[in-house]
Protein backbone atom coordinates (compact mmCIF):
# COMPACT_ATOMS: atom_id res chain seq x y z
CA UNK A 1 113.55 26.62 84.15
CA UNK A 2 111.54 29.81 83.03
CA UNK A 3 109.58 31.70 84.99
CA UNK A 4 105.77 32.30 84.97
CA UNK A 5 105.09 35.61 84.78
CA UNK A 6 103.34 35.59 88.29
CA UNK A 7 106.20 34.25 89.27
CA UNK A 8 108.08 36.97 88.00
CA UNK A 9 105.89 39.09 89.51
CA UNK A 10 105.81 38.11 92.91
CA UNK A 11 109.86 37.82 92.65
CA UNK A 12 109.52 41.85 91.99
CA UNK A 13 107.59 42.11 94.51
CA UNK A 14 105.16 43.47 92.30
CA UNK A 15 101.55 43.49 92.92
CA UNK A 16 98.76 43.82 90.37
CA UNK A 17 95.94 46.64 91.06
CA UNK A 18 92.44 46.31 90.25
CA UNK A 19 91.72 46.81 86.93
CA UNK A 20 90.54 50.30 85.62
CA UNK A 21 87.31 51.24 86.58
CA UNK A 22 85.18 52.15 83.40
CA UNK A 23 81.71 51.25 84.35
CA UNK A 24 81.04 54.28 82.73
CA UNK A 25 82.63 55.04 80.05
CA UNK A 26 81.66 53.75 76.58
CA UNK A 27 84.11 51.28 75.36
CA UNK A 28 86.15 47.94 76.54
CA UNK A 29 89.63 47.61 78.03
CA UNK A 30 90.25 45.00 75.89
CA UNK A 31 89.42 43.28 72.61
CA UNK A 32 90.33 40.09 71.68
CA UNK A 33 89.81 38.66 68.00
CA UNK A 34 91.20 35.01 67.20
CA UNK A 35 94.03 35.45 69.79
CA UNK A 36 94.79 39.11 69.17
CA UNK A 37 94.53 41.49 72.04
CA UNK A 38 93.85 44.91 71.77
CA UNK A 39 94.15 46.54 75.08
CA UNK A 40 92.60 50.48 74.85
CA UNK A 41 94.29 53.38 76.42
CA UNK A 42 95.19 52.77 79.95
CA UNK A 43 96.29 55.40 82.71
CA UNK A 44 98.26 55.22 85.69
CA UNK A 45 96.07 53.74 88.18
CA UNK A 46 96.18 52.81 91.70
CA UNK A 47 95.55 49.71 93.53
CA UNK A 48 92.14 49.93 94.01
CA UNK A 49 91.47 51.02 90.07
CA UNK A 50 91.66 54.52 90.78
CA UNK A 51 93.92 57.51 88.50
CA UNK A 52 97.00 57.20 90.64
CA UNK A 53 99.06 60.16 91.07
CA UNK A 54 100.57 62.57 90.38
CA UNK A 55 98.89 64.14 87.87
CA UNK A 56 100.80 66.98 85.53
CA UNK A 57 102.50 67.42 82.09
CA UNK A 58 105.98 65.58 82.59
CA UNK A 59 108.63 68.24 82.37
CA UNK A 60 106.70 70.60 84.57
CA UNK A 61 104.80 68.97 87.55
CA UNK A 62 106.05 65.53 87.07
CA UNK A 63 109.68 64.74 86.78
CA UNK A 64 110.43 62.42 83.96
CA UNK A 65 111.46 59.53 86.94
CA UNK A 66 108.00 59.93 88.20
CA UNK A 67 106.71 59.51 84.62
CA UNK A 68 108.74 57.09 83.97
CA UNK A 69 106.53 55.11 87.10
CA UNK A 70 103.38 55.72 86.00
CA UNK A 71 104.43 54.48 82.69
CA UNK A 72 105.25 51.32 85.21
CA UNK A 73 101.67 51.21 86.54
CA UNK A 74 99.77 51.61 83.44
CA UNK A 75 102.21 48.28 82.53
CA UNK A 76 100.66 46.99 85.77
CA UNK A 77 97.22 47.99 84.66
CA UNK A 78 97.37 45.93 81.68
CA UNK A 79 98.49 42.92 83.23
CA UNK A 80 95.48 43.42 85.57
CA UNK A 81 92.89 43.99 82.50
CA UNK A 82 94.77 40.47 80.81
CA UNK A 83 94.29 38.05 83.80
CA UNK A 84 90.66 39.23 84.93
CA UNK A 85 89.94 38.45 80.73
CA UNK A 86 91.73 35.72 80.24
CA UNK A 87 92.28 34.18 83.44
CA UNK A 88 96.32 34.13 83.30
CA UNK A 89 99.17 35.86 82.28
CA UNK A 90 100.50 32.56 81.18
CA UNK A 91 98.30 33.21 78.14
CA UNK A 92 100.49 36.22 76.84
CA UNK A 93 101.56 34.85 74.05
CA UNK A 94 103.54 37.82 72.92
CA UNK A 95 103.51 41.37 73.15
CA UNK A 96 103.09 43.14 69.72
CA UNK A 97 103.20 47.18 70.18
CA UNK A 98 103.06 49.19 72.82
CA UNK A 99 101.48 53.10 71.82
CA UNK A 100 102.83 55.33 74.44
CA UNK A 101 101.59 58.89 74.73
CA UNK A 102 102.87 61.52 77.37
CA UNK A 103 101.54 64.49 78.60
CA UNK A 104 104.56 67.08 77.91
CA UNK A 105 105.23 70.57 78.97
CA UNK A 106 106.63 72.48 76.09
CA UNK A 107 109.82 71.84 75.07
CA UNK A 108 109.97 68.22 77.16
CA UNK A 109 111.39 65.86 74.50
CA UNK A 110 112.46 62.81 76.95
CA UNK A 111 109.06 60.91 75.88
CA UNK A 112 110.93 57.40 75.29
CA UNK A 113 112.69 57.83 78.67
CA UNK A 114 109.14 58.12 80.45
CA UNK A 115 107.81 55.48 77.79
CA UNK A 116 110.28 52.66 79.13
CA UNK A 117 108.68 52.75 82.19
CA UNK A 118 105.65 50.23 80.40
CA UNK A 119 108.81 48.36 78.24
CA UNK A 120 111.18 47.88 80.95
CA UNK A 121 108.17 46.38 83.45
CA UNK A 122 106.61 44.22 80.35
CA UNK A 123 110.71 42.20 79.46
CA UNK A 124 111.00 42.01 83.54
CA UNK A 125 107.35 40.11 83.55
CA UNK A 126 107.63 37.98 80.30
CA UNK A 127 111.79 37.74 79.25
CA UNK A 128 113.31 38.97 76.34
CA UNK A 129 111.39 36.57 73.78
CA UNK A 130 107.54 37.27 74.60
CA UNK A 131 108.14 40.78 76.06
CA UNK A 132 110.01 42.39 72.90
CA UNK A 133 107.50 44.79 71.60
CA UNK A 134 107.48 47.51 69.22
CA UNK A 135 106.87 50.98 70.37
CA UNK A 136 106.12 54.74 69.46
CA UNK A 137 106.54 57.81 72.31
CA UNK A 138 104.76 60.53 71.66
CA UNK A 139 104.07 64.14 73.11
CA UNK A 140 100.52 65.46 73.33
CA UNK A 141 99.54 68.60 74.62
CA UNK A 142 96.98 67.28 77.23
CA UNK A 143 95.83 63.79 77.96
CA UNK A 144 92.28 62.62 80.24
CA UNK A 145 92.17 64.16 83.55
CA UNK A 146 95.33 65.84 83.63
CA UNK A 147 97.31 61.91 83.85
CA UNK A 148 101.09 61.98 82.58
CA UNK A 149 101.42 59.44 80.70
CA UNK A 150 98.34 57.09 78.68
CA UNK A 151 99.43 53.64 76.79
CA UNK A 152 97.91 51.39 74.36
CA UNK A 153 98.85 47.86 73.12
CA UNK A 154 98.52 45.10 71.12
CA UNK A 155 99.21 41.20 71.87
CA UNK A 156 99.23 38.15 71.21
CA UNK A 157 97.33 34.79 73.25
CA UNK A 158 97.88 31.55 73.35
CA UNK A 159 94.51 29.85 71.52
């Protein structure tokens, strides 16, 4: 029998932070439009909502393992956006595309190994049919407040 992806979860002995704190700034975590989610940037955060660490261009300060981690938590910070819209992970329908942008030092070119950080997490959570995504990894030359790594995505919900 398939698991729930809370069950997954707690079998990875994974726990979900509190979503991003954005009181402040001007624009929603998430969108959704007859069934389709769009979540905005997210950022490594911690488990009580705040930028986790460390912060750095991977390739310089951060090692592209420790990228590759925060790429896990910003996975984590979507889930944790999802359920306190929605309610349930169970209503992940599918995940679409995954937009994955990492603070590089010059000359760092390992983006999609930092990048399947968010992929790996999101097939562990939902299996192989709703956690196939499509993806981009891309370098940028600075990212907000110094974080490695900052993902967007797309999805789909069960109406």
């Amino acid at each position: 029998m398939a698991h729930s992806p809370q069950q997954r979860l707690d079998e990875l002995g994974l726990v979900l932070p509190e979503p991003m704190q954005t009181a402040k700034l001007p624009f929603e975590l998430i969108r959704i439009d007859a069934g389709h989610a769009y979540l905005a940037g997210h950022v490594p955060i911690a488990m009580d909502g705040s930028l986790a660490r460390p912060l750095g261009k991977v390739g310089e300060e951060v090692s592209t393992d420790a990228g590759y981690q925060a790429a896990r938590q910003v996975a984590l910070g979507f889930l944790a956006t999802i359920e306190q819209a929605v309610g349930s992970l169970d209503e992940v329908r599918g995940w679409l595309k995954l937009f994955g942008m990492v603070n590089v030092a010059p000359g760092f070119n390992n983006l999609p190994a930092v990048i399947n950080g968010a992929s790996d997490l999101l097939l562990e959570v939902f299996g192989p049919e709703v956690g196939a995504h499509t993806r981009s990894a891309v370098g940028m030359a600075e990212l907000p407040f110094s974080v490695p790594v900052e993902i967007e995505a797309e999805l789909l919900l069960r109406q």
